[in-house]
Protein backbone atom coordinates (compact mmCIF):
# COMPACT_ATOMS: atom_id res chain seq x y z
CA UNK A 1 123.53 56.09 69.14
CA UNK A 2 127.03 56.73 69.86
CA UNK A 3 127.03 60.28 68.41
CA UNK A 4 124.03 60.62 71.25
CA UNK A 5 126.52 59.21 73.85
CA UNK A 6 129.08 61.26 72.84
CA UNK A 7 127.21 64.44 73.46
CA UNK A 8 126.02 63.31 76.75
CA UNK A 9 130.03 62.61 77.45
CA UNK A 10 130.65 66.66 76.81
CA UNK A 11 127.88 67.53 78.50
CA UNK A 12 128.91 65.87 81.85
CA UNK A 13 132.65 67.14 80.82
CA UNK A 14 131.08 70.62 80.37
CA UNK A 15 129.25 70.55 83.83
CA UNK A 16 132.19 69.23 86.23
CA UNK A 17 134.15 72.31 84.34
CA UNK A 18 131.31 74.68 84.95
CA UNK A 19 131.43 74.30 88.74
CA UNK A 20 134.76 75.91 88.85
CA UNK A 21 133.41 79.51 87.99
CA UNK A 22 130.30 78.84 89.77
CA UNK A 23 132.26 78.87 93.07
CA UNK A 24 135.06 80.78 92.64
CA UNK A 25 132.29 83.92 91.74
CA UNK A 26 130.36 82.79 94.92
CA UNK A 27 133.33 83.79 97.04
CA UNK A 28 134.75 86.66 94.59
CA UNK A 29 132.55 88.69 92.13
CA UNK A 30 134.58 89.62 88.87
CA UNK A 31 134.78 92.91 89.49
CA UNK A 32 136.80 92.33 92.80
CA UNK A 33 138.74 89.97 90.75
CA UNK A 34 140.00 91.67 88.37
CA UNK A 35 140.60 95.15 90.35
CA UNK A 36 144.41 94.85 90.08
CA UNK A 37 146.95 93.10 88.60
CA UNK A 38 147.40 91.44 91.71
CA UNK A 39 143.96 90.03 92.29
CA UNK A 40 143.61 89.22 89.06
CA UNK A 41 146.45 86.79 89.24
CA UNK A 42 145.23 85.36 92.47
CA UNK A 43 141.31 84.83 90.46
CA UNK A 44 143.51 83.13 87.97
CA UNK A 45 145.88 80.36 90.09
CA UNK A 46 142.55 79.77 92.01
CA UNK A 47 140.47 78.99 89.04
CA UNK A 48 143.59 76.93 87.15
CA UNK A 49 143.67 74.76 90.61
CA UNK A 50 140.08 74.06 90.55
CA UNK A 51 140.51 73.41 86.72
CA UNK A 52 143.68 71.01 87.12
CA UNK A 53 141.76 68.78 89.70
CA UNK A 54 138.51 68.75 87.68
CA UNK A 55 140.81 66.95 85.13
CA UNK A 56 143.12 64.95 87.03
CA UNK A 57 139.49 63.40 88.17
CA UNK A 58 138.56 62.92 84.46
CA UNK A 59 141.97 61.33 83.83
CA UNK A 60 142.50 58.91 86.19
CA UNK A 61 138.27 57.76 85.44
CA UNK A 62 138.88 57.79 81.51
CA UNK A 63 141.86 54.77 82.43
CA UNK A 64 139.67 53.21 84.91
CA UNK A 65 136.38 52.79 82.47
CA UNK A 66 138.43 52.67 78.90
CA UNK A 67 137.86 49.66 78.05
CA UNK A 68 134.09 50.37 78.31
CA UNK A 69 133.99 54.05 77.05
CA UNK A 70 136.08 52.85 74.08
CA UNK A 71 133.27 49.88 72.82
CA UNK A 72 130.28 52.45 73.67
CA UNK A 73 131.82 56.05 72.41
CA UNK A 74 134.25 54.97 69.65
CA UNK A 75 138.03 54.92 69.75
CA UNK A 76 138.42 58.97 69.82
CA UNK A 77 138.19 58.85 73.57
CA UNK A 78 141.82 57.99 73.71
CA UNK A 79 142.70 60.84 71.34
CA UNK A 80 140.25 63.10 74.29
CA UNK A 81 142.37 61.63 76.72
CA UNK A 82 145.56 62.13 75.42
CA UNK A 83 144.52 66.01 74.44
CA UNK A 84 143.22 66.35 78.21
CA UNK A 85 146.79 64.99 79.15
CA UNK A 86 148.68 67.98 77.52
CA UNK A 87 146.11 70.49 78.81
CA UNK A 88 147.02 69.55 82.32
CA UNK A 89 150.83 69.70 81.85
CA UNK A 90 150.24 72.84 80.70
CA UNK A 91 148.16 73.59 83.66
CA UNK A 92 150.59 71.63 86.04
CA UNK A 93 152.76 74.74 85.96
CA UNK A 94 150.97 77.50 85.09
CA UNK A 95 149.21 76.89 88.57
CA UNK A 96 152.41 77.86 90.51
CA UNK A 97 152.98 80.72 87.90
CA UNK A 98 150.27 82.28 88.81
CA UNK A 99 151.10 82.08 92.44
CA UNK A 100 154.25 83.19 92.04
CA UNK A 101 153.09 86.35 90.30
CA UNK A 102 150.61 86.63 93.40
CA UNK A 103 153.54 86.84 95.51
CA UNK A 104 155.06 88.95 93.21
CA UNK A 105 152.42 91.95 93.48
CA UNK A 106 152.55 91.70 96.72
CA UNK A 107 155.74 91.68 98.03
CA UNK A 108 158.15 92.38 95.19
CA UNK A 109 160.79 90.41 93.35
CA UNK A 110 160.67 87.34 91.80
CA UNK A 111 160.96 84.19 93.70
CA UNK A 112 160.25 80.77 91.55
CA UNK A 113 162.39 79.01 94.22
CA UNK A 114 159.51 79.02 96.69
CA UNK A 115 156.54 77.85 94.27
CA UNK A 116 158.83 75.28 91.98
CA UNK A 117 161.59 73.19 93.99
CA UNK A 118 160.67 74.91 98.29
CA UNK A 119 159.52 71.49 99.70
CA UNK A 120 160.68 69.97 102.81
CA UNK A 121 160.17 66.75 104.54
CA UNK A 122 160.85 68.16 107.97
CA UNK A 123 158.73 71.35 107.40
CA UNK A 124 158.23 73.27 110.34
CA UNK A 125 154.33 74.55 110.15
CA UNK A 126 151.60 72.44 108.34
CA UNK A 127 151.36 74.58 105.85
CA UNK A 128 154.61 74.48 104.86
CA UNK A 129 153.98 70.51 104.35
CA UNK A 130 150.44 71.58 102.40
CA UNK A 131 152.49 73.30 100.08
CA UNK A 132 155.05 70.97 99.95
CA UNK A 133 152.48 68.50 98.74
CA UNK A 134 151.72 70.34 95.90
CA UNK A 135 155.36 70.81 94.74
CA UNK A 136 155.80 66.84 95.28
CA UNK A 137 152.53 66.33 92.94
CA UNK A 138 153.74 68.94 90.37
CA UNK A 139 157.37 67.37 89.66
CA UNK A 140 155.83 63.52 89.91
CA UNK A 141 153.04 64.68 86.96
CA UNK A 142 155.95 66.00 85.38
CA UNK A 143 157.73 62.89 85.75
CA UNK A 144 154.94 60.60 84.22
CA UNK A 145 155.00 62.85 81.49
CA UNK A 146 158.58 62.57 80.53
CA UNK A 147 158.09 58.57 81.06
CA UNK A 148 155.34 58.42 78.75
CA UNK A 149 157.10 60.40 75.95
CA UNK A 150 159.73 58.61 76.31
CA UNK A 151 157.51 55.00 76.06
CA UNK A 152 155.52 56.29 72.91
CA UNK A 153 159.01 57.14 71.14
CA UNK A 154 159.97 53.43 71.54
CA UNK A 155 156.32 52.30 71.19
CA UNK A 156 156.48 50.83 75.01
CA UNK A 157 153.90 53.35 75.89
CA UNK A 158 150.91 51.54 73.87
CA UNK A 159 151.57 48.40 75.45
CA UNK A 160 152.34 49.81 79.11
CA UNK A 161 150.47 53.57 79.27
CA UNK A 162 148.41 52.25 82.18
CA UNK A 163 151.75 51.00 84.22
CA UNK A 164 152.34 54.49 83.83
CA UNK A 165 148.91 56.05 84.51
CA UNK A 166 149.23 54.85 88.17
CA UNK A 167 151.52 58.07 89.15
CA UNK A 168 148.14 59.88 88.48
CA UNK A 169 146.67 58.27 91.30
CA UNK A 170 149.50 59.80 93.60
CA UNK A 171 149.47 63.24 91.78
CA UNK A 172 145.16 63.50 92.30
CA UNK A 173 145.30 62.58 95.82
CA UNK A 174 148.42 64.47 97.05
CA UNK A 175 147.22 67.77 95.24
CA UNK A 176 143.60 67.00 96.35
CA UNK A 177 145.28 67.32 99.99
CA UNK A 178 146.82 70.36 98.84
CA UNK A 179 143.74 71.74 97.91
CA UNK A 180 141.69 71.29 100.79
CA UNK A 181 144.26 72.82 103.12
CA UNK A 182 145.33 75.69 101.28
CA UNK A 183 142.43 76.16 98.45
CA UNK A 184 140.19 79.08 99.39
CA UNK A 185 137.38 77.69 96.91
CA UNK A 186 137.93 74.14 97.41
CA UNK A 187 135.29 73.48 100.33
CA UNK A 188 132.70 75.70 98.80
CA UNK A 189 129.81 74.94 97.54
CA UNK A 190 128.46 73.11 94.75
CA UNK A 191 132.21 72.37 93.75
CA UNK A 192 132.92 70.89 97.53
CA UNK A 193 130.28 67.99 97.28
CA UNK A 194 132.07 67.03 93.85
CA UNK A 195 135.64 66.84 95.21
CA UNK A 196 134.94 64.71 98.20
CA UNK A 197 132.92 62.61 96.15
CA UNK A 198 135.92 62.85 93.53
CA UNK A 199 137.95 61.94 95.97
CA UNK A 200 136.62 59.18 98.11
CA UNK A 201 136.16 57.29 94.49
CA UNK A 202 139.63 57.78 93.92
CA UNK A 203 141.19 57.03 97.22
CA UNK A 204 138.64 53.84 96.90
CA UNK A 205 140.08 52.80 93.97
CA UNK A 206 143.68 53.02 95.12
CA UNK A 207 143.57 51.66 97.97
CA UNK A 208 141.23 48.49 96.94
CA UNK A 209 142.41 47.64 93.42
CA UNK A 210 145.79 49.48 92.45
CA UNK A 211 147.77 48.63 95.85
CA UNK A 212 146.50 45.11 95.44
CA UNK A 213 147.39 44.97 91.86
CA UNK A 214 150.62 46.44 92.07
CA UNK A 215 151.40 44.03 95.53
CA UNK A 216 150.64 40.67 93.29
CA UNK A 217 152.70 42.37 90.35
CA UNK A 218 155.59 43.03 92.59
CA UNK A 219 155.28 39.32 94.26
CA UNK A 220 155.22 37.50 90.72
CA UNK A 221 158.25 39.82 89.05
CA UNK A 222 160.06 38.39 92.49
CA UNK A 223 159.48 35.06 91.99
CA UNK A 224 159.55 34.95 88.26
């Protein structure tokens, strides 16, 4: 029974994943996207964004229903979980690579400055804020990261990983923003219906259990 449920787990992994080149081909056939070096790094940071918020959604889900998934699938899920985390680091910055070697092909020179560390608070066109969004969302993932190393050195991290887990709340919806403003594929079809319904579940979540739950943590470590 549970090697049945673990097969229908892939298969729904599988699918969410599949939607990525499903789009990205409605809006760019291969051939187009692979012409020249510089297209084919643009096919690439598009389909590594669409990737990276597939499984920031898969992330923050596999927290939210462990508990559950653990007693039904068998205690490998964490091990998925944890494998999924270092596939999105990974991804975390090879997403702005990409788009830096866009910019490269197209303009000349190299300039990591713009796609690493360029955000403002004060920007002065909303784009300049979309893309500051996604800079914010890279160096907080990178942050939880770091955190979480250093709890599961000391042995903190088993006891407090979902303390930590909460930053991926802020990096999903902050690069989800990102996305739809600046994403060419992101509100195309069928991988649009999935993100807002990604999404919505998500902000849902946030805003009705983790702000809550966080607000009566904060009030008891004040009076306590």
């Amino acid at each position: 029974m549970k090697l049945m449920k673990k097969y229908t787990f892939f298969a729904i992994w599988i699918v969410l994943l599949l939607l990525v080149p499903v789009t990205i081909l409605r809006i760019t056939p291969l051939a187009a996207g692979v012409r020249n070096p510089g297209a084919l790094f643009d096919f690439l940071q598009r389909f590594l964004g669409l990737i990276l918020f597939t499984f920031l959604f898969v992330q923050v889900a596999l927290v939210i229903f462990m508990d559950r998934l653990t007693k039904k699938l068998g205690g490998w899920i964490f091990g998925f979980y944890i494998a999924e985390e270092i596939l999105i680091f990974a991804l975390v910055f090879l997403h702005p690579l990409m788009f830096m070697m866009v910019n490269h092909f197209a303009a000349g020179g190299w300039d990591p400055y713009t796609v690493i560390t360029n955000a403002c608070f004060l920007c002065k066109t909303p784009r300049e804020y979309y893309y500051s969004l996604g800079i914010v969302s890279l160096w907080a993932y990178a942050f939880a990261i770091f955190a979480v190393l250093l709890g599961y050195i000391d042995g903190w991290f088993k006891k407090n990983w979902r303390k930590l887990h909460a930053l991926n709340y802020v990096v999903f919806l902050l690069m989800g923003i990102h996305a739809f403003f600046l994403g060419l594929d992101f509100k195309v079809q069928p991988f649009f219906s999935f993100a807002i319904l990604a999404y919505v579940f998500i902000a849902g979540r946030a805003i009705f259990v983790e702000i809550p739950g966080l607000y009566k943590n904060f009030r008891n470590w004040i009076k306590n």
